[in-house]
Protein backbone atom coordinates (compact mmCIF):
# COMPACT_ATOMS: atom_id res chain seq x y z
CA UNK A 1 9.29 -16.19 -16.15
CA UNK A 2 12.45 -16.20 -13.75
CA UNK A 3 10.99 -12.21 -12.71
CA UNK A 4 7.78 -14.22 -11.41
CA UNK A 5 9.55 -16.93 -9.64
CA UNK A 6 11.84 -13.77 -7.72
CA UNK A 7 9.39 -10.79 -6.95
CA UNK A 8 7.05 -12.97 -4.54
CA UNK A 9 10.57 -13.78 -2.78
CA UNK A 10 11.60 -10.52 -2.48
CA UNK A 11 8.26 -8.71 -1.41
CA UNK A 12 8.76 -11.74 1.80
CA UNK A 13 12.50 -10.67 2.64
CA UNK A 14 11.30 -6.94 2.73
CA UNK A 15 9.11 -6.68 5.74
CA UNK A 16 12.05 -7.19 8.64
CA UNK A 17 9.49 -5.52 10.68
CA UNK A 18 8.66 -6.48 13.83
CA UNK A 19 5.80 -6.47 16.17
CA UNK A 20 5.50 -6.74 20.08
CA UNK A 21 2.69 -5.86 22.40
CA UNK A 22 3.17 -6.14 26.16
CA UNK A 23 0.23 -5.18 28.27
CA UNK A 24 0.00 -6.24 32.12
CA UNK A 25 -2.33 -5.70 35.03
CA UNK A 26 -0.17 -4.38 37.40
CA UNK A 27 3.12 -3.97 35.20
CA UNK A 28 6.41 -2.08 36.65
CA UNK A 29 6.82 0.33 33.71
CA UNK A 30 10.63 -0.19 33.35
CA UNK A 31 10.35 -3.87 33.44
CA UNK A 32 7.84 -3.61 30.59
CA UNK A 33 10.27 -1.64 28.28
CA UNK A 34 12.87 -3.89 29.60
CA UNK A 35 11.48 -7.24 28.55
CA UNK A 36 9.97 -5.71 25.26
CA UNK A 37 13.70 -5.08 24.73
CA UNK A 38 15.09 -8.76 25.01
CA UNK A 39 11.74 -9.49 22.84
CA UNK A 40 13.11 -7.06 19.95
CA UNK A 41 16.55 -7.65 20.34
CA UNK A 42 15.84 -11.46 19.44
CA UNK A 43 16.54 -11.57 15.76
CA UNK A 44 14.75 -14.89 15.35
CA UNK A 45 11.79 -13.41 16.78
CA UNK A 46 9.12 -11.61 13.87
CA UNK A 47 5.86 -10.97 16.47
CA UNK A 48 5.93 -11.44 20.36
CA UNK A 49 3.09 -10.84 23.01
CA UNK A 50 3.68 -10.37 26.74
CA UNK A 51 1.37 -10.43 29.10
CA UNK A 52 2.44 -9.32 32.94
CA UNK A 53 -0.25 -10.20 36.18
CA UNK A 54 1.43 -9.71 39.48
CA UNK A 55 4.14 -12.14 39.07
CA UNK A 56 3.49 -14.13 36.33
CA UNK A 57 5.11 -13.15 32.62
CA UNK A 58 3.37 -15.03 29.83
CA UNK A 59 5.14 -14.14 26.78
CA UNK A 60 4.19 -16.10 23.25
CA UNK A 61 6.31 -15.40 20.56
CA UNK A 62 6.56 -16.47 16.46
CA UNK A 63 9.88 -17.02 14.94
CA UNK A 64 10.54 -16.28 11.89
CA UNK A 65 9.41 -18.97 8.94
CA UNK A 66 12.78 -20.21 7.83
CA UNK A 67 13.79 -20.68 11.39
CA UNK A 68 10.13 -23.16 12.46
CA UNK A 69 13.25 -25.87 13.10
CA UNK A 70 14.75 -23.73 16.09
CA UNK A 71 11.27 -22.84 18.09
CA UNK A 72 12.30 -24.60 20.66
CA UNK A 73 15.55 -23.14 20.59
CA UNK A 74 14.51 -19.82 21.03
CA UNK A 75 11.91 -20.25 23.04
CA UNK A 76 14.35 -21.74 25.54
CA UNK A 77 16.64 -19.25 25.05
CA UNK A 78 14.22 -16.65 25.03
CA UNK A 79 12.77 -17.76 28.64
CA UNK A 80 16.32 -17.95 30.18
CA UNK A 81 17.45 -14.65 29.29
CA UNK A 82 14.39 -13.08 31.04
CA UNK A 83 14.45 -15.59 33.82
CA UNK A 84 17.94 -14.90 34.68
CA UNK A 85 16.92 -11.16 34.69
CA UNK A 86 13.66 -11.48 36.77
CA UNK A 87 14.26 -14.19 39.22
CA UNK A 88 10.98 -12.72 41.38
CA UNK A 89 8.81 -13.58 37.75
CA UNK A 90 7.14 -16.75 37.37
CA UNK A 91 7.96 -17.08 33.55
CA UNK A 92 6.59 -19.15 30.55
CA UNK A 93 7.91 -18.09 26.95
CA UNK A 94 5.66 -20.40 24.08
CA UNK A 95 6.12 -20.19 20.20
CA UNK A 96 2.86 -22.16 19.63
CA UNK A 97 0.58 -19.97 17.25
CA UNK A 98 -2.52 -20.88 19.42
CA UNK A 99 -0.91 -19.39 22.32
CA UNK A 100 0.21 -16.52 20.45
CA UNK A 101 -3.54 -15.94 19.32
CA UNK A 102 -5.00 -16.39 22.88
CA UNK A 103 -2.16 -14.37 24.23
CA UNK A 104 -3.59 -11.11 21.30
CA UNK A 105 -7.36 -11.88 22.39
CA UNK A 106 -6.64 -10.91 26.03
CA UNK A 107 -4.86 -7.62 24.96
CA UNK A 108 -8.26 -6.54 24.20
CA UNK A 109 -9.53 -7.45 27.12
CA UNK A 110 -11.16 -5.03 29.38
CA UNK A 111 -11.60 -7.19 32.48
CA UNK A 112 -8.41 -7.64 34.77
CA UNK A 113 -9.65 -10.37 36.82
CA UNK A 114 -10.75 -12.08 33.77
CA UNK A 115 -7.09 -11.52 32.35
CA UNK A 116 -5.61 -13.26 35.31
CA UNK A 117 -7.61 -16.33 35.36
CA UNK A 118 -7.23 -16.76 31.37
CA UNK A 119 -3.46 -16.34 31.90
CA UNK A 120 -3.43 -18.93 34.63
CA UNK A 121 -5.44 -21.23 32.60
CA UNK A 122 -3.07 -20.84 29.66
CA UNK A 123 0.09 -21.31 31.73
CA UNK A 124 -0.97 -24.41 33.06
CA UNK A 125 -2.46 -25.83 29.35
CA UNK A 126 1.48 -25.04 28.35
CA UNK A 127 2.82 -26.60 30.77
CA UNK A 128 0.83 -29.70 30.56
CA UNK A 129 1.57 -30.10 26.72
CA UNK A 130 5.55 -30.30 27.79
């Protein structure tokens, strides 16, 4: 009985593995691998999406489950660190799931113009919710 209660638990802890996609319109190469760097290096951080047009860096992240009560934490922390980096990059860092969803649908994306627009749109939805 106590072997059923732990193996679920330990199947969880195993997969430390994490995943981040950046993609961008017009996206300065070594700032990609840059910022996909700060993304990994955040241990709270399990999945992250980044998405670069001209100056704008829309980056939606998901923190690990134990950690839902610091989101905001390292979201904030998360945003600072790259501002303070890229002062030239209009930056918004979100750990809302719907964001992080949108943020995967416009990877796929095909249309750059249409990319830009969504990210603007998205952007300003954030930033109307704080």
């Amino acid at each position: 009985m106590v072997a059923l209660f732990f193996v679920p638990l330990f199947l969880i802890g195993c997969s430390n593995e994490q995943t981040i996609e950046i993609s961008g319109v017009s996206t300065d190469e070594v700032k990609k691998v840059e910022i996909e760097d700060m993304i990994r290096n955040s241990k709270e951080v399990y999945s992250g999406t980044a998405i670069m047009v001209n100056n704008e860096l829309l980056v939606a992240i998901q923190v690990k489950p134990w950690l839902g009560f610091k989101e905001q934490k390292v979201e904030k922390k998360l945003q600072k660190e790259i501002e303070e980096k890229y002062p030239d990059l209009d930056v918004l860092v979100s750990s809302d799931y719907k964001m992080h969803w949108e943020t995967q649908k416009l990877l796929e994306e095909g249309d750059s113009t249409k990319v830009t627009e969504e990210v603007k749109k998205l952007k300003s939805l954030a930033k109307e919710e704080t």
